[in-house]
N, C-alpha and C. Protein backbone atom coordinates (compact mmCIF):
# COMPACT_ATOMS: atom_id res chain seq x y z
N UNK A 1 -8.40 -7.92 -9.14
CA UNK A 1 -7.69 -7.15 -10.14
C UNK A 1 -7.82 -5.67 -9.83
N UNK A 2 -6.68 -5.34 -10.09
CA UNK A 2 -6.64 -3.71 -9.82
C UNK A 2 -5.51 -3.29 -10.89
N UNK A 3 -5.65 -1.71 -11.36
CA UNK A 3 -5.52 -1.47 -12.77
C UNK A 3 -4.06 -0.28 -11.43
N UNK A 4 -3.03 -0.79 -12.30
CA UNK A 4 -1.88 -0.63 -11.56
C UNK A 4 -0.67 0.10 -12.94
N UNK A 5 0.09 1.16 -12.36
CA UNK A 5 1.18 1.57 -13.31
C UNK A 5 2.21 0.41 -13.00
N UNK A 6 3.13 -0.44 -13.31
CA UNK A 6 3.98 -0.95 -13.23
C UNK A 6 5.62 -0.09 -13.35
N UNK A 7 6.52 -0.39 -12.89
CA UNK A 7 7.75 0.00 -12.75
C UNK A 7 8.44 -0.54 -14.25
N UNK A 8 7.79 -1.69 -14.98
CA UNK A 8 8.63 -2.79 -16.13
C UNK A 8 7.41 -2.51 -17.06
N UNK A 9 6.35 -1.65 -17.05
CA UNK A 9 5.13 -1.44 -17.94
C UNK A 9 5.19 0.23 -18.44
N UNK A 10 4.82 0.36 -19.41
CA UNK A 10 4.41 1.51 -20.68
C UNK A 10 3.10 2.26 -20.38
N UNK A 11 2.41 1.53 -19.64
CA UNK A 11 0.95 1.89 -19.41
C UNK A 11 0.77 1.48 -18.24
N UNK A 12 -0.80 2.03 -17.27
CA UNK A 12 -1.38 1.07 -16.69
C UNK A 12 -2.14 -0.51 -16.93
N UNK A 13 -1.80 -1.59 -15.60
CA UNK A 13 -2.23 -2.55 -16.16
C UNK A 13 -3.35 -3.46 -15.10
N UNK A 14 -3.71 -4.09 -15.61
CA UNK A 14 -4.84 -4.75 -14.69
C UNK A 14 -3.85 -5.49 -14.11
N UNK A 15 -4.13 -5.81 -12.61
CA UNK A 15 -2.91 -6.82 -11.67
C UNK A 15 -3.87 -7.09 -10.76
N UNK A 16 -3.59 -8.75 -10.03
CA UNK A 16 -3.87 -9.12 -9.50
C UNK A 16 -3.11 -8.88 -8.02
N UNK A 17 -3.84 -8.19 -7.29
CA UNK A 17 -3.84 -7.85 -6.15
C UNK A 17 -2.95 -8.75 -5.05
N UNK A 18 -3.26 -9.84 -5.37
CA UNK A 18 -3.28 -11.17 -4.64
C UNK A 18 -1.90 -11.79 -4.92
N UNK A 19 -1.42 -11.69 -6.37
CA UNK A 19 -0.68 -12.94 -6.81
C UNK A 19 0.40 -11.92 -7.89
N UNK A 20 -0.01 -10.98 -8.15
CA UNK A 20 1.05 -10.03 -9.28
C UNK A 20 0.65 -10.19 -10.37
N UNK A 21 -0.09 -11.47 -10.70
CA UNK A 21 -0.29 -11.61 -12.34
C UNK A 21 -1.00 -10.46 -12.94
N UNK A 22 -0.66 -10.36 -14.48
CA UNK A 22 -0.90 -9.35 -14.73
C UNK A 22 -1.66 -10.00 -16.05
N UNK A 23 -2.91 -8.89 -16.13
CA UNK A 23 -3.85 -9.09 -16.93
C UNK A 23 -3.43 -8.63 -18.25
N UNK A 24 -3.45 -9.00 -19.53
CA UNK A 24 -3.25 -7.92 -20.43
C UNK A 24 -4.47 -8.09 -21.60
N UNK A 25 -4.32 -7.33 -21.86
CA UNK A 25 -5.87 -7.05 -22.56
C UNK A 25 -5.28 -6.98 -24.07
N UNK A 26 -5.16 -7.90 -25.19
CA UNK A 26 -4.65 -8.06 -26.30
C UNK A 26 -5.69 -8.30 -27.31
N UNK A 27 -5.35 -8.13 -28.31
CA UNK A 27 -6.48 -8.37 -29.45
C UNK A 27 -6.02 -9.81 -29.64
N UNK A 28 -7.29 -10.64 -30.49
CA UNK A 28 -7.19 -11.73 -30.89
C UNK A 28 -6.94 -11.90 -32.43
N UNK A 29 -6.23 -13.51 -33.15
CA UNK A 29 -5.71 -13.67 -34.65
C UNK A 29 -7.19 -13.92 -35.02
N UNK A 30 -7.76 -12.67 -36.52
CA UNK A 30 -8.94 -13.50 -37.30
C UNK A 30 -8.20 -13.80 -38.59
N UNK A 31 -8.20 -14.78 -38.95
CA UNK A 31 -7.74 -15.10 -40.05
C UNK A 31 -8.71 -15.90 -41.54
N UNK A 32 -8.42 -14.96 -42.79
CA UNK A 32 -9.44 -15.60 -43.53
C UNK A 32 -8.49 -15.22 -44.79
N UNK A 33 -9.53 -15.87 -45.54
CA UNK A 33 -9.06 -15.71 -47.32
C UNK A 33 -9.91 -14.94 -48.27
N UNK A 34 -9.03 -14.42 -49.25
CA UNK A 34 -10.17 -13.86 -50.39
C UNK A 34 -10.09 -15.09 -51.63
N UNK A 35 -10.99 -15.76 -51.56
CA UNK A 35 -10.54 -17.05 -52.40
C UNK A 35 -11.59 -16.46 -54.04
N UNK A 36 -10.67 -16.14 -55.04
CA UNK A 36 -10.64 -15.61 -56.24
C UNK A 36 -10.88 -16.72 -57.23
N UNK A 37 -11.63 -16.65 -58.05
CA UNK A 37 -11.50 -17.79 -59.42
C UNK A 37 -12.55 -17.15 -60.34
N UNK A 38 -11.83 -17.10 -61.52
CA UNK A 38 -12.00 -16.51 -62.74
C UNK A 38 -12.14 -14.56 -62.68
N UNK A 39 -11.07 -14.25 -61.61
CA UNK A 39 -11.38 -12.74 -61.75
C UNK A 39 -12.67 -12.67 -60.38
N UNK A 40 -13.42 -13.41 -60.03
CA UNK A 40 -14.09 -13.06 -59.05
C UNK A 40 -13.80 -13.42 -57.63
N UNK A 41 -14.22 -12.84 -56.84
CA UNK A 41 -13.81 -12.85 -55.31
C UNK A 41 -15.67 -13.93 -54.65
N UNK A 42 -15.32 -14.66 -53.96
CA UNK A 42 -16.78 -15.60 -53.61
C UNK A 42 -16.20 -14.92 -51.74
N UNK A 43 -17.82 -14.43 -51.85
CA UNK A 43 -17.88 -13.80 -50.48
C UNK A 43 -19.23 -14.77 -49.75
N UNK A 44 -19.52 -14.93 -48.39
CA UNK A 44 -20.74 -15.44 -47.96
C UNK A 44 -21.68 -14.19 -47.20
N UNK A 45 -22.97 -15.02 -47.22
CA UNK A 45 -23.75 -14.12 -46.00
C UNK A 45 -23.81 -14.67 -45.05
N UNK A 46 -23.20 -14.22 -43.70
CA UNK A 46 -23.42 -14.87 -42.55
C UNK A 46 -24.56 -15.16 -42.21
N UNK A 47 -23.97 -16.51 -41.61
CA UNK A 47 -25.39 -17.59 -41.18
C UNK A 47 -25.38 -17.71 -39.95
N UNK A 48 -24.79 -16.58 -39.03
CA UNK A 48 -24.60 -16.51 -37.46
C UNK A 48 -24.19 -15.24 -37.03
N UNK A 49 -24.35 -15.02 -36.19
CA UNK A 49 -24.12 -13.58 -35.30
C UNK A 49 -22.52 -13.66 -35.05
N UNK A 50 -21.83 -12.79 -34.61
CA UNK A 50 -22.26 -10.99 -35.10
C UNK A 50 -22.60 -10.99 -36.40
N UNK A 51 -23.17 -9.67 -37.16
CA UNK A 51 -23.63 -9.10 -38.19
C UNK A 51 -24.21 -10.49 -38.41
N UNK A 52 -25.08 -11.34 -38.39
CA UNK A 52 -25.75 -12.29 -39.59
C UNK A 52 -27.00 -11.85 -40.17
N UNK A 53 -26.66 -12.33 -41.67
CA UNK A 53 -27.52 -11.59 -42.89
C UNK A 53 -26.22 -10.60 -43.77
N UNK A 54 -25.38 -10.49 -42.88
CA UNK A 54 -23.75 -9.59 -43.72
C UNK A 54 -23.46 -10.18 -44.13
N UNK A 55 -22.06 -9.54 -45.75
CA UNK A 55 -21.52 -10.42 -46.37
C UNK A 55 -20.23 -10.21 -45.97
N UNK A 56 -19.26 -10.89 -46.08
CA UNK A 56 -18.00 -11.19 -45.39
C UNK A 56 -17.17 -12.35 -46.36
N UNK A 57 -16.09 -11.93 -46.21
CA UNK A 57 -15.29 -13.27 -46.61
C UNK A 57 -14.67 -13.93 -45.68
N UNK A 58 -14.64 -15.15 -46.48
CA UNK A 58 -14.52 -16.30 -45.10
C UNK A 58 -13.06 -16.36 -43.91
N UNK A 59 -13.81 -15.74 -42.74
CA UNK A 59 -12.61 -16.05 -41.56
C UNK A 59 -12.87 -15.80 -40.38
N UNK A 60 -11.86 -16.36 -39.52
CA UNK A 60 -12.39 -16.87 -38.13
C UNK A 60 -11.27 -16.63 -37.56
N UNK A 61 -11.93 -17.03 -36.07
CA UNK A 61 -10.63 -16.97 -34.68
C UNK A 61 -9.28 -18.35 -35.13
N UNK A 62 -7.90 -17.64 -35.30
CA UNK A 62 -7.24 -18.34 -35.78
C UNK A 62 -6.89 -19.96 -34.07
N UNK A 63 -6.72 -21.01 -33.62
CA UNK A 63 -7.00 -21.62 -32.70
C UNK A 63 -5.14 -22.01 -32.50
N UNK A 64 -4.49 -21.89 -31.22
CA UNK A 64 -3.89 -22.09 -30.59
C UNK A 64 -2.80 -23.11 -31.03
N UNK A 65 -2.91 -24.06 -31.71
CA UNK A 65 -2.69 -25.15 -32.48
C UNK A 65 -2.70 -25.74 -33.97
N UNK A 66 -2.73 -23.84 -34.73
CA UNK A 66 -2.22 -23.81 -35.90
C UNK A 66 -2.26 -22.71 -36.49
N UNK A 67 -1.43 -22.59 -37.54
CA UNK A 67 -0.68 -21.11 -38.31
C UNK A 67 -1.96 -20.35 -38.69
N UNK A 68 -1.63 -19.51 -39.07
CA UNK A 68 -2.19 -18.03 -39.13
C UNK A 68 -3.01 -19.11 -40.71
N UNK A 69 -2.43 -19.06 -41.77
CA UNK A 69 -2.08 -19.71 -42.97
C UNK A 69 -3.37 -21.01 -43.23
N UNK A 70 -3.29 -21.80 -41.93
CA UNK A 70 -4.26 -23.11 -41.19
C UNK A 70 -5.51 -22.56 -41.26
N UNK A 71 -5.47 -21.43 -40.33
CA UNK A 71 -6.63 -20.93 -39.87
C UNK A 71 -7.49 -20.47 -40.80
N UNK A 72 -6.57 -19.87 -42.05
CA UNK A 72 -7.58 -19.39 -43.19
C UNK A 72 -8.03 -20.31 -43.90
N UNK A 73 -7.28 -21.34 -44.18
CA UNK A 73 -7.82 -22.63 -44.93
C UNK A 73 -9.26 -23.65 -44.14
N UNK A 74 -9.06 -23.40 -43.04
CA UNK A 74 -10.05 -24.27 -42.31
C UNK A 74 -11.12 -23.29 -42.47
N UNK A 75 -11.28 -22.26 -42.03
CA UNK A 75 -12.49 -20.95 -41.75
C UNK A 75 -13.43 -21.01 -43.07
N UNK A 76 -12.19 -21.15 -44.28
CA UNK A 76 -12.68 -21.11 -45.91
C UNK A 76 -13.25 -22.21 -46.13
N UNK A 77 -12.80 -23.37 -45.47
CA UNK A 77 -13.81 -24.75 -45.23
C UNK A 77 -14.64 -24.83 -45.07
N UNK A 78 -14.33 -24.29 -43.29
CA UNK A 78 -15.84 -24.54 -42.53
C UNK A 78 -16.85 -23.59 -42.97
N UNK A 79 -16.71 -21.86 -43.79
CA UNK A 79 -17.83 -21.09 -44.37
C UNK A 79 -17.95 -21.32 -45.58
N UNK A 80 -17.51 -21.86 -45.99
CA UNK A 80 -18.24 -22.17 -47.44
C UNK A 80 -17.60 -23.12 -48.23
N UNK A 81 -17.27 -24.34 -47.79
CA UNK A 81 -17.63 -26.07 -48.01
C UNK A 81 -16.07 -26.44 -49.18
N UNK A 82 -14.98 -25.16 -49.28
CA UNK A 82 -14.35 -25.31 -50.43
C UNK A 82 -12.77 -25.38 -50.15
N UNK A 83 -12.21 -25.94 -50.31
CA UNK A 83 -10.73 -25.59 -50.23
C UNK A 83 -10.15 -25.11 -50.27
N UNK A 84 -8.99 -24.16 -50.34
CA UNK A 84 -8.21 -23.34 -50.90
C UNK A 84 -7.10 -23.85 -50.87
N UNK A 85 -5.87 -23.00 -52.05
CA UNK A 85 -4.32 -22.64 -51.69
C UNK A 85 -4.24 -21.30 -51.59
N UNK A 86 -3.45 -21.23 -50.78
CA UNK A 86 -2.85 -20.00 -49.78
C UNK A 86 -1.92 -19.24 -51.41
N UNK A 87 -2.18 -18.31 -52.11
CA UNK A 87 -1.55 -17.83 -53.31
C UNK A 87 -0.11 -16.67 -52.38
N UNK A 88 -0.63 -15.83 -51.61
CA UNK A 88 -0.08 -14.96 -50.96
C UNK A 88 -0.74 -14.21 -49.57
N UNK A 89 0.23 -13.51 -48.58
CA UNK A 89 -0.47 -12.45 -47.81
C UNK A 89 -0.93 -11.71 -48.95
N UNK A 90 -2.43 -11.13 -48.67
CA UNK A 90 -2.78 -9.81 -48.99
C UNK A 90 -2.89 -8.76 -47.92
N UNK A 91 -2.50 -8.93 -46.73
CA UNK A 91 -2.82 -7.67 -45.64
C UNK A 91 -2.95 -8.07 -44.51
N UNK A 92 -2.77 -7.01 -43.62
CA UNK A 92 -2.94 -7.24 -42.16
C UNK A 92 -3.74 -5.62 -41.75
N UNK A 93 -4.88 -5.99 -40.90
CA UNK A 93 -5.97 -5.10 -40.97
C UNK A 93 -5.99 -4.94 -39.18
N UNK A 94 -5.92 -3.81 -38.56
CA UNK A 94 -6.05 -3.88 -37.54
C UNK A 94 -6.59 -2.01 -37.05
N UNK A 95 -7.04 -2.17 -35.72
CA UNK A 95 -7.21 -1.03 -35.83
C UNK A 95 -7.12 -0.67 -33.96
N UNK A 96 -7.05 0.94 -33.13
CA UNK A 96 -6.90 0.68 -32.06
C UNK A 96 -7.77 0.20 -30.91
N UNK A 97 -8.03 -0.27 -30.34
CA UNK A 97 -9.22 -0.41 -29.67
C UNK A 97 -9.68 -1.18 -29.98
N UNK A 98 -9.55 -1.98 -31.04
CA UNK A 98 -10.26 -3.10 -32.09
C UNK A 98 -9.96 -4.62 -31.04
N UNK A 99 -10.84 -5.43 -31.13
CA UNK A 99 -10.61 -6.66 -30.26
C UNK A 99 -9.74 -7.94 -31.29
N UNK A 100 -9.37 -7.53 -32.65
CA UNK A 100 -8.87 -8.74 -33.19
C UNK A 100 -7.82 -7.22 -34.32
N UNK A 101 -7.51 -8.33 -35.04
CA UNK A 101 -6.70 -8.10 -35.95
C UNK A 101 -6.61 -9.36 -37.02
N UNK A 102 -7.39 -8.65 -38.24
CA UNK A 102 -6.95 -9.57 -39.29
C UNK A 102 -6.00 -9.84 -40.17
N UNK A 103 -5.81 -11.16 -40.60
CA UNK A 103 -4.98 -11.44 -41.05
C UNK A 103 -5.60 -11.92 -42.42
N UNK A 104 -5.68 -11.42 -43.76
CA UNK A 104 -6.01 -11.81 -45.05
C UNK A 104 -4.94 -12.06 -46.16
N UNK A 105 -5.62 -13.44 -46.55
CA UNK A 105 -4.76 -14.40 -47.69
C UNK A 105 -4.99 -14.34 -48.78
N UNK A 106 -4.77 -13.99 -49.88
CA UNK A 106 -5.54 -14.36 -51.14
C UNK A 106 -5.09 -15.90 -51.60
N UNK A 107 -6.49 -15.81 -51.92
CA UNK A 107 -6.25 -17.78 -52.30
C UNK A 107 -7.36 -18.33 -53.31
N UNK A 108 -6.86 -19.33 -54.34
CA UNK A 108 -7.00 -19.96 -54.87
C UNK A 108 -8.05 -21.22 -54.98
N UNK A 109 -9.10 -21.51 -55.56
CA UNK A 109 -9.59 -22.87 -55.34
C UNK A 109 -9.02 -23.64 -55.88
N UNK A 110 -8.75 -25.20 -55.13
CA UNK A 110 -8.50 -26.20 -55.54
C UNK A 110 -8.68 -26.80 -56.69
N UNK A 111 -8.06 -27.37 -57.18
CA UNK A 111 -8.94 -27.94 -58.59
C UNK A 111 -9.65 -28.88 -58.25
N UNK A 112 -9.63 -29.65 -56.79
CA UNK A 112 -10.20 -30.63 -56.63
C UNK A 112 -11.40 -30.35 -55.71
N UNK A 113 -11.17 -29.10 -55.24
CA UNK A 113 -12.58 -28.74 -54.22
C UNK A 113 -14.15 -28.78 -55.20
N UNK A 114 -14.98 -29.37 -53.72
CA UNK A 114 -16.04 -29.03 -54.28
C UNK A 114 -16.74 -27.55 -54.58
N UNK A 115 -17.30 -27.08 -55.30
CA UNK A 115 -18.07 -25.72 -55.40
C UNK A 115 -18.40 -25.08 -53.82
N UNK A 116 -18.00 -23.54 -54.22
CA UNK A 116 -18.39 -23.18 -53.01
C UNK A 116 -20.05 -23.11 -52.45
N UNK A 117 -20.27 -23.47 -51.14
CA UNK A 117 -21.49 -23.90 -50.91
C UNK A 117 -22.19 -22.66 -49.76
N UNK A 118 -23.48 -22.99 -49.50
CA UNK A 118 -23.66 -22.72 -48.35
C UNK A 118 -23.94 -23.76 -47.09
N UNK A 119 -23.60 -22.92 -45.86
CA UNK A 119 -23.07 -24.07 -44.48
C UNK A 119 -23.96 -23.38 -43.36
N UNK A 120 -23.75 -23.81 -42.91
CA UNK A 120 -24.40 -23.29 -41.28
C UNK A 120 -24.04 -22.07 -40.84
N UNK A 121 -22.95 -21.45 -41.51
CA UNK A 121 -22.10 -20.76 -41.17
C UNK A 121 -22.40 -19.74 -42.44
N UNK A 122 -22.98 -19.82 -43.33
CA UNK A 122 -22.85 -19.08 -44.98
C UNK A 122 -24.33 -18.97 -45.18
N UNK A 123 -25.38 -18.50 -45.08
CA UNK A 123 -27.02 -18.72 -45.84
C UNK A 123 -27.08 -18.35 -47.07
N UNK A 124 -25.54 -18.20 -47.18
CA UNK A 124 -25.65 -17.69 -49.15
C UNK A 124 -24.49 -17.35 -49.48
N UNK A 125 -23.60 -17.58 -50.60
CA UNK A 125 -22.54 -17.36 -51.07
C UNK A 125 -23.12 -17.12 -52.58
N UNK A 126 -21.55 -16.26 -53.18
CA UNK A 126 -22.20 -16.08 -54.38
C UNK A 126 -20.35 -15.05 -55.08
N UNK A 127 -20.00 -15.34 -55.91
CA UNK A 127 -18.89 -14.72 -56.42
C UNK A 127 -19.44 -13.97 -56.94
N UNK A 128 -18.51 -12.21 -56.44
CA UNK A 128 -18.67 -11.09 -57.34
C UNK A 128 -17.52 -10.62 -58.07
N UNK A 129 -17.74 -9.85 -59.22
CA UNK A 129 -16.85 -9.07 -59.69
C UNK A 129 -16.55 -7.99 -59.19
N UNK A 130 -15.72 -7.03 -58.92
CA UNK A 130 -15.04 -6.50 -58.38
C UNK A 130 -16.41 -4.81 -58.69
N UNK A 131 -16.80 -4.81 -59.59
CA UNK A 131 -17.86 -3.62 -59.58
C UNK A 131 -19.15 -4.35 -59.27
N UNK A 132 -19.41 -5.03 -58.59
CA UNK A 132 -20.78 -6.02 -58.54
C UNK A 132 -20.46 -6.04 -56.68
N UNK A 133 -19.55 -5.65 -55.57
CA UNK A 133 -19.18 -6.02 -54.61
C UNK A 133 -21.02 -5.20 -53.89
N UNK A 134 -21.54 -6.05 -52.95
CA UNK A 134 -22.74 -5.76 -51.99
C UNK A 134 -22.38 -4.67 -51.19
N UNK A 135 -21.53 -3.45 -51.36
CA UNK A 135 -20.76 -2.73 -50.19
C UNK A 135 -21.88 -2.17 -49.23
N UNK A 136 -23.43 -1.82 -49.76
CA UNK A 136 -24.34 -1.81 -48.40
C UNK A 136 -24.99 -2.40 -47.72
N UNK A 137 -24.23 -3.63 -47.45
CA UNK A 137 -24.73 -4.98 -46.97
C UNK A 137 -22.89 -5.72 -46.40
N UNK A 138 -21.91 -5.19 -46.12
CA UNK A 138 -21.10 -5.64 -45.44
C UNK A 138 -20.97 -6.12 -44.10
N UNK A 139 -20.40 -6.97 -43.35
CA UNK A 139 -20.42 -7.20 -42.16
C UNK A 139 -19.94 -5.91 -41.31
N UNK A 140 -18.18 -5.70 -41.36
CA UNK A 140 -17.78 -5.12 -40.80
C UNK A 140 -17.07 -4.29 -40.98
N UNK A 141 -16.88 -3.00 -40.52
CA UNK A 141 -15.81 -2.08 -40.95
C UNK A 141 -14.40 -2.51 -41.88
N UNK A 142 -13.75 -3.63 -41.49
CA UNK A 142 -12.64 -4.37 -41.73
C UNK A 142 -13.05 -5.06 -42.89
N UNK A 143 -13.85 -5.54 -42.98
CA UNK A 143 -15.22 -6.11 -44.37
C UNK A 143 -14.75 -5.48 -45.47
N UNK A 144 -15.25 -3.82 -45.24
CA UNK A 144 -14.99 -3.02 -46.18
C UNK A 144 -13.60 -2.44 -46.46
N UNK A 145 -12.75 -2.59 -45.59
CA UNK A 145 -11.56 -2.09 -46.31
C UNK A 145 -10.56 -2.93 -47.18
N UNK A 146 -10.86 -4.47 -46.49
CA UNK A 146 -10.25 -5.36 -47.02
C UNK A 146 -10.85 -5.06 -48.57
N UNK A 147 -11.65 -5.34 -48.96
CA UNK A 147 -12.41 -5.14 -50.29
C UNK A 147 -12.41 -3.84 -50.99
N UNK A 148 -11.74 -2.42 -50.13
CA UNK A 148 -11.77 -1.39 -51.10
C UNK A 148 -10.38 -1.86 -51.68
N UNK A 149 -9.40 -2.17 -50.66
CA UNK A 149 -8.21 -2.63 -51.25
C UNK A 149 -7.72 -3.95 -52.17
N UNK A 150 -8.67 -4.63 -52.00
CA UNK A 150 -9.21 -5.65 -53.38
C UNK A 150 -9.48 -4.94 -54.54
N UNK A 151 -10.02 -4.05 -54.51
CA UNK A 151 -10.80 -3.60 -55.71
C UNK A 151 -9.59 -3.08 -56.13
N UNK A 152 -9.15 -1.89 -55.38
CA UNK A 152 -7.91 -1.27 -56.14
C UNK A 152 -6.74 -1.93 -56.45
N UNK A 153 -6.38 -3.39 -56.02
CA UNK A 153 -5.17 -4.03 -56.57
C UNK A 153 -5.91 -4.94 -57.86
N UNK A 154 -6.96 -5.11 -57.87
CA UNK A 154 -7.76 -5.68 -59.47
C UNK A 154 -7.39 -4.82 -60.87
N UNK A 155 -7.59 -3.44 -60.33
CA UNK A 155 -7.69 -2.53 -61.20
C UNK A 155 -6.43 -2.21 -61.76
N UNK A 156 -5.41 -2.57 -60.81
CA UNK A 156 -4.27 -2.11 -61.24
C UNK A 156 -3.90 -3.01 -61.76
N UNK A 157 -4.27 -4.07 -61.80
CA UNK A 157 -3.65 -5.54 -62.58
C UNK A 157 -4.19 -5.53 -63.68
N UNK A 158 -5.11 -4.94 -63.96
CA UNK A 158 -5.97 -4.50 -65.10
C UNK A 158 -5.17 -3.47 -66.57
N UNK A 159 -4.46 -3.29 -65.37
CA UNK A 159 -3.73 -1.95 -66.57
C UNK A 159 -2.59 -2.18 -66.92
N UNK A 160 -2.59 -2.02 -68.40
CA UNK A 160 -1.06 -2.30 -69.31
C UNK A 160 -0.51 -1.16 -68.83
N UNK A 161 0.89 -2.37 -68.57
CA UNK A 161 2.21 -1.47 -68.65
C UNK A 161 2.26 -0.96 -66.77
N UNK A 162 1.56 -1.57 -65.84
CA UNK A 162 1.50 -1.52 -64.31
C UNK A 162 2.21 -2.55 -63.79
């Protein structure tokens, strides 16, 4: 590989010397949910690296073989034991240089799910209210913005006549 201007490219690009293929260096889909019930948002503490011991809401590398939509429902599974419905997009979080780009759902528990738990993946879950959020104990930059912008669409739902 050798980092090459192209004639059909915007930038320089990594190319294979050998064969033309061209490398491209793209961010990856994380996809998760803010799964809400009774006014509160249920966040976990990671039970694995990166950041573990952070709190985060539940989401993961979206996998090759299903929707953006999939990915948040399974992630919300596999971190903390509960179901969801997909209510709406709440956002798309990305930044430059950043290796992913999230994709956040707000969503609903099931009526039929079990309670949210902790997993291998969660050493602790726990629903907060929107002035109760752990903000010096977040995972990740993206952690926190998703959740300042939680907070401020609560508040505004909060107010007569908005």
């Amino acid at each position: 590989m050798a980092e090459s201007k192209l004639p059909t490219e915007d930038r320089p690009r990594l190319v294979c010397v050998s064969c033309g293929y061209i490398h491209y260096i793209n961010p990856k889909l994380v996809c998760g949910t803010l799964p809400v019930q009774n006014g509160a948002l249920w966040l976990l503490r990671r039970g694995i690296e990166p950041r573990l011991g952070f709190w985060s809401y539940p989401a993961g590398f979206q996998e090759w073989d299903e929707s953006s939509e999939e990915a948040a429902c399974r992630e919300t599974k596999e971190e903390i034991g509960c179901d969801v419905m997909i209510e709406s997009l709440f956002g798309v979080y990305s930044s430059a240089r950043a290796s992913v780009v999230n994709v956040v759902y707000l969503a609903s528990l099931l009526p039929t799910s079990p309670p949210p738990m902790t997993t291998p993946e969660a050493i602790e879950v726990s629903a907060f209210e929107p002035q109760d959020l752990p903000w010096d104990d977040l995972a990740f930059p993206s952690t926190r913005q998703v959740l300042l912008d939680w907070v401020r669409r609560s508040e505004k739902e909060r107010l007569p006549g908005v």
